[in-house]
Protein backbone atom coordinates (compact mmCIF):
# COMPACT_ATOMS: atom_id res chain seq x y z
CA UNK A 1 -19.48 30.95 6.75
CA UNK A 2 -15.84 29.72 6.26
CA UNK A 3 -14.75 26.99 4.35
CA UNK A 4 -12.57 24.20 5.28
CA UNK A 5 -8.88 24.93 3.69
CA UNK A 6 -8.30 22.39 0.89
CA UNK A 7 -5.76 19.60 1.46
CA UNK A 8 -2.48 19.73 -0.49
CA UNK A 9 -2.38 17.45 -3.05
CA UNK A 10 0.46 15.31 -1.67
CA UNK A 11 -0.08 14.46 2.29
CA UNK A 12 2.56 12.67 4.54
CA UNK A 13 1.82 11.07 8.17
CA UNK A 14 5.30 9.93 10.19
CA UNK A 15 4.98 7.33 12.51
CA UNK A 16 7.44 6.49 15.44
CA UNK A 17 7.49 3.88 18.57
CA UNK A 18 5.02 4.75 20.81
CA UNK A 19 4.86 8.34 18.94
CA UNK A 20 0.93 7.22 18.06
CA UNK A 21 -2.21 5.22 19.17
CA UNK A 22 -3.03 2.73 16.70
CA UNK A 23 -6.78 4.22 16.87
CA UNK A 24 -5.35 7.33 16.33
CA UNK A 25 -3.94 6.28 12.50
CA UNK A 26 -6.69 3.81 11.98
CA UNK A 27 -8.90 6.56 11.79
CA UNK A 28 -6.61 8.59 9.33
CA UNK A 29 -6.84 5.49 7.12
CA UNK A 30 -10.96 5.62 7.82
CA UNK A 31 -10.90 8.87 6.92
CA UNK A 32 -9.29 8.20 3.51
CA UNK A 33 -11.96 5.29 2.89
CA UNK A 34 -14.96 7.23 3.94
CA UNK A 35 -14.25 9.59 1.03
CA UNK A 36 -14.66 6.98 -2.07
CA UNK A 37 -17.72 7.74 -3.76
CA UNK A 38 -17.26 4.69 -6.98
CA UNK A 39 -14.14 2.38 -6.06
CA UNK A 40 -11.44 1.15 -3.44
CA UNK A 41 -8.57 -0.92 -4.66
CA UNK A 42 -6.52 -2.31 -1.70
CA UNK A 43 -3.08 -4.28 -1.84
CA UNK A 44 -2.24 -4.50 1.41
CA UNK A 45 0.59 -7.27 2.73
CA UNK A 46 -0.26 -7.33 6.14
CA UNK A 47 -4.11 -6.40 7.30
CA UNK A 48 -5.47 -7.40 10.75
CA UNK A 49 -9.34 -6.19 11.32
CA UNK A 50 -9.81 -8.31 14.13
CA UNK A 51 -7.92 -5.62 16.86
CA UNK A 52 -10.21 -2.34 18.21
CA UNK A 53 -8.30 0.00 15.73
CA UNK A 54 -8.87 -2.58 13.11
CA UNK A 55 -12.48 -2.32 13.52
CA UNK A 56 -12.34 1.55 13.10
CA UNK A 57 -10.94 0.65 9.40
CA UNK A 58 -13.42 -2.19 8.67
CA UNK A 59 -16.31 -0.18 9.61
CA UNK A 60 -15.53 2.24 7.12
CA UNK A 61 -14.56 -0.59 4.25
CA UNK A 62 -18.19 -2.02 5.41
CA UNK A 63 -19.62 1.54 4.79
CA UNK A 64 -18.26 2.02 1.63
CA UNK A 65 -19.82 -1.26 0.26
CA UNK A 66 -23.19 -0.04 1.77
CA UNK A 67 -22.81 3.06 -0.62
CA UNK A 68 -22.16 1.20 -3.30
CA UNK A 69 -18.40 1.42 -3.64
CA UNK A 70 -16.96 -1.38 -5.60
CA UNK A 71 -13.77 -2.91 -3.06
CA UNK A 72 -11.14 -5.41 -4.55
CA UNK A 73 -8.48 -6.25 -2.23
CA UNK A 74 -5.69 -8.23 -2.40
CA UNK A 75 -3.49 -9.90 0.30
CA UNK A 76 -0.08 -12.01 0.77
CA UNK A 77 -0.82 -15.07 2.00
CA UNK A 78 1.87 -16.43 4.30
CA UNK A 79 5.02 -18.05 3.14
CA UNK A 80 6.50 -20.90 4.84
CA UNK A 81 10.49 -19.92 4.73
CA UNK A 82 12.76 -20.99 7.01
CA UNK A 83 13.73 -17.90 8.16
CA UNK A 84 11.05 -14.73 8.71
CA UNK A 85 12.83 -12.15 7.12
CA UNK A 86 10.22 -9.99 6.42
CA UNK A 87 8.53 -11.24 9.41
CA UNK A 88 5.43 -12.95 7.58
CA UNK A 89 2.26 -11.47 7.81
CA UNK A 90 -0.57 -11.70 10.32
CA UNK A 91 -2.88 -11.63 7.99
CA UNK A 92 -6.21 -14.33 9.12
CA UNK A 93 -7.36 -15.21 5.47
CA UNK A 94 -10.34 -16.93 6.54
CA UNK A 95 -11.65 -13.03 8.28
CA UNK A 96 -10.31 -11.41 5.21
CA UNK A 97 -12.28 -14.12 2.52
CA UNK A 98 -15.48 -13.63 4.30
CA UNK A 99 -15.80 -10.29 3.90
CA UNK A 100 -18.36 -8.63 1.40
CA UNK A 101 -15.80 -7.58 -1.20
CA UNK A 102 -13.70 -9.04 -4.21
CA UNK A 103 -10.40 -10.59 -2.43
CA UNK A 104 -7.56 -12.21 -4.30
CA UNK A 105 -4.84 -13.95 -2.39
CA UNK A 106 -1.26 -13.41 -3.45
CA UNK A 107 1.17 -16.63 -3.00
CA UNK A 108 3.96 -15.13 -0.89
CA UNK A 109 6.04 -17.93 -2.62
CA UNK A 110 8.37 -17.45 -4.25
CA UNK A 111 7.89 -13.21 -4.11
CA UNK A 112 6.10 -11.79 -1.27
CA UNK A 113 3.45 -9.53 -2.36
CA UNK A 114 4.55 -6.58 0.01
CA UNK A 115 2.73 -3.79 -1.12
CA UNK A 116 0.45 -1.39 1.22
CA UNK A 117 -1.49 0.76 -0.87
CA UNK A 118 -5.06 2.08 -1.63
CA UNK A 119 -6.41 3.35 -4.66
CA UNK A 120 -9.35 5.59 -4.22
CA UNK A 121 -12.11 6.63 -7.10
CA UNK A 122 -8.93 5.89 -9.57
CA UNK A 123 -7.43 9.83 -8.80
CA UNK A 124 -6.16 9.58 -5.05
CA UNK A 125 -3.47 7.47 -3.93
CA UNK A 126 -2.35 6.15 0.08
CA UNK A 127 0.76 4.12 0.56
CA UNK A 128 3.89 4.15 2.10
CA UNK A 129 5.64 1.53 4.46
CA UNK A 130 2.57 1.08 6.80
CA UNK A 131 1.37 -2.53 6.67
CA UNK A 132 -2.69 -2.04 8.92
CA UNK A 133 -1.88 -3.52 12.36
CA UNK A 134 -1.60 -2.20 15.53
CA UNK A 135 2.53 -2.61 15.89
CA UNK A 136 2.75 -0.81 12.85
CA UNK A 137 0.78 1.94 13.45
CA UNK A 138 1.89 2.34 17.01
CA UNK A 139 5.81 0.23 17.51
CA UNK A 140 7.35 0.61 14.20
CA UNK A 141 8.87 3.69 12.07
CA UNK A 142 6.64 4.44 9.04
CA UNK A 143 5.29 6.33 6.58
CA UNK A 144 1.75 7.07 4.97
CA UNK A 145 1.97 9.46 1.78
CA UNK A 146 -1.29 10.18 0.02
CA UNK A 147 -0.86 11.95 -3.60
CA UNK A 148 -4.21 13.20 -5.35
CA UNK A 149 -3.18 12.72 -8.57
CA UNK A 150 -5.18 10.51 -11.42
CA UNK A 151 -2.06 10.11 -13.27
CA UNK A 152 -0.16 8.83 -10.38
CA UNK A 153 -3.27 6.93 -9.03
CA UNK A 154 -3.49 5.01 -12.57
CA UNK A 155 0.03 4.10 -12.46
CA UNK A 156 -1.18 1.82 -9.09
CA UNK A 157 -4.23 0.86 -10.89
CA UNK A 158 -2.37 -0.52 -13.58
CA UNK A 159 -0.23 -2.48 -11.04
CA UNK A 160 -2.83 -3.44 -9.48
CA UNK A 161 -5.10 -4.55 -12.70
CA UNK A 162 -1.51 -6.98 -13.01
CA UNK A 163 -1.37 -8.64 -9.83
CA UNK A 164 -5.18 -9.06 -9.97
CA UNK A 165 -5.06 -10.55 -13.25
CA UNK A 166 -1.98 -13.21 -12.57
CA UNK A 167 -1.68 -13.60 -9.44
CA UNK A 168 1.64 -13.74 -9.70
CA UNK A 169 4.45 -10.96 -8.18
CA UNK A 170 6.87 -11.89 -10.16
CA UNK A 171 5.60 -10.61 -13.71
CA UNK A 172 3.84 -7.36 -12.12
CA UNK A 173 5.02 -3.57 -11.70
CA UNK A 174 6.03 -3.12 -15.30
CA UNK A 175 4.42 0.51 -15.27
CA UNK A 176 6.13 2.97 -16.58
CA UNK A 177 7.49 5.67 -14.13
CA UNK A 178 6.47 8.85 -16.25
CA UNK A 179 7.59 11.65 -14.01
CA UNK A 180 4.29 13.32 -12.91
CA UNK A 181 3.51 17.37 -11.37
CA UNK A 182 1.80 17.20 -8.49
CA UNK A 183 1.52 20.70 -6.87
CA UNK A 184 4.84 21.60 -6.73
CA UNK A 185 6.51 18.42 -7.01
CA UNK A 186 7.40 16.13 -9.87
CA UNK A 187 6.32 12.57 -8.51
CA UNK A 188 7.20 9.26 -10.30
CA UNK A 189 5.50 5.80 -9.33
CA UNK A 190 8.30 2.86 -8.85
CA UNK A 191 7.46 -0.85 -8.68
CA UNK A 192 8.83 -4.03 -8.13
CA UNK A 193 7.92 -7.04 -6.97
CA UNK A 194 10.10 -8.15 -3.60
CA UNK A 195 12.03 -11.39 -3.75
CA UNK A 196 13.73 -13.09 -1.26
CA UNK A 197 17.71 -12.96 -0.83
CA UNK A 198 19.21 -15.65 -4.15
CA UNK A 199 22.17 -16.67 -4.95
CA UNK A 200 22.79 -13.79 -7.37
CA UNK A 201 22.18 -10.34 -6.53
CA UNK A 202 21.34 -9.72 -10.19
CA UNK A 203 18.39 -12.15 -10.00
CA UNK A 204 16.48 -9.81 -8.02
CA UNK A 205 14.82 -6.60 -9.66
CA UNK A 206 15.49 -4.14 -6.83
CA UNK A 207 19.38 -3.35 -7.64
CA UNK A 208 18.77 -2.46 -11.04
CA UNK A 209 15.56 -0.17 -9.99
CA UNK A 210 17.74 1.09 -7.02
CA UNK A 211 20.74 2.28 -9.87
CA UNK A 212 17.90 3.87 -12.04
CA UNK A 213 16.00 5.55 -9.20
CA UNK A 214 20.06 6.89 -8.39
CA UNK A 215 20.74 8.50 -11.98
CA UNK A 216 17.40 10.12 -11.74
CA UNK A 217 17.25 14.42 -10.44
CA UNK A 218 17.22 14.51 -6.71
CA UNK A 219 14.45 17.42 -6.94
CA UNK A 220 11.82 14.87 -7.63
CA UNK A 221 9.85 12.68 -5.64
CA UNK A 222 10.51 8.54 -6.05
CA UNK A 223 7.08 6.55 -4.17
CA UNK A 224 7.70 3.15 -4.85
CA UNK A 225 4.97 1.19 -3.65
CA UNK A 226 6.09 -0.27 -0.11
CA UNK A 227 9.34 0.46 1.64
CA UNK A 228 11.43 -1.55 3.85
CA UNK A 229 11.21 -0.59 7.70
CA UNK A 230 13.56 -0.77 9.93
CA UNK A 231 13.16 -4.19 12.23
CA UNK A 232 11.70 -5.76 9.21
């Protein structure tokens, strides 16, 4: 009898228009869900269950409650600029507040709370660009990176403990990026929180984290915890 190989420790999906089926990634993301044996911590910006490739997600959320997994998740709810740049979320929070697990909505206003990320048993990690809809698993270029790392997967905890404690984008992501070794490659978890366009460019933190992510060794690996895609 053969075992199954074991995963490397950091994983990365690509996504391109019409490269995918949304089904197809939905039940990548499943997949990830399916193996949480004590907790699921979920920041997602943009989450629609309601679609068939939604439902192959929420199934396995639903299952994971059923074993006893404890599931927070947190969710941007829409903001009402004048202009949708993001493009606001789809997000129904009426489907997402009735379902069995600890929510927290995140006021989009005046930060949006853009993250997409999972944090699994406290030692694996999934994020990337992907918000969970259909035109972003199937119309958009993205990325889903999963690192099994505690170390890195407590740096998003501890993120994640913040915006779940405040509420509040703004004041979150102070984590320090210690550089990490995972496998073969030195990882470092970035945050900030994503404001809108102001009237100085220093007012916003993602300049200054851009010009420290820039002096930093080009050998290692930078995962902030969203990135911008390109239509949005």
């Amino acid at each position: 009898m053969t075992s199954s190989p074991t995963p490397p420790p950091i994983g990365l999906r690509t996504l391109t228009d019409g490269g995918q089926r949304p089904a197809d990634v939905a039940r990548d993301i499943a997949g990830f869900l399916a193996a949480a044996r004590t907790s699921l911590d979920l920041a997602l910006y943009d989450v629609r269950f309601e679609t068939d490739a939604g439902a192959l997600v929420l199934a396995s959320l639903l299952a994971a409650v059923q074993r006893g997994v404890a599931v927070r998740l947190l969710y941007n709810v829409a903001h009402p600029g004048p202009i949708p740049v993001p493009p606001p979320p789809e997000t129904a929070p009426e489907a997402i507040e009735a379902l069995p697990v600890e929510t927290r909505p995140i006021a989009g206003v005046p930060d949006l709370m853009h993250h997409k990320f999972v944090v699994r048993d406290r030692e694996t990690t999934l994020a990337g660009s992907t918000n969970w809809t259909d035109d972003s698993w199937s119309r958009q270029e993205n990325v889903i990176v999963t690192v099994d790392s505690p170390a890195i997967a407590y740096a998003y905890t501890l993120a994640f403990e913040q915006l779940w404690a405040s509420g509040d984008v703004a004041h979150t992501g102070r984590v320090d990026p210690r550089p990490e070794d995972v496998g073969s490659a030195r990882v470092r978890a970035w945050f900030t929180g994503f404001s809108r366009c102001k009237s100085s460019k220093a007012s916003s933190p993602l300049p200054r984290r851009a010009r420290a992510i820039a002096t930093q060794s080009a050998a290692c690996v930078y995962w902030p915890p969203f990135s911008r895609t390109p239509g949005t």
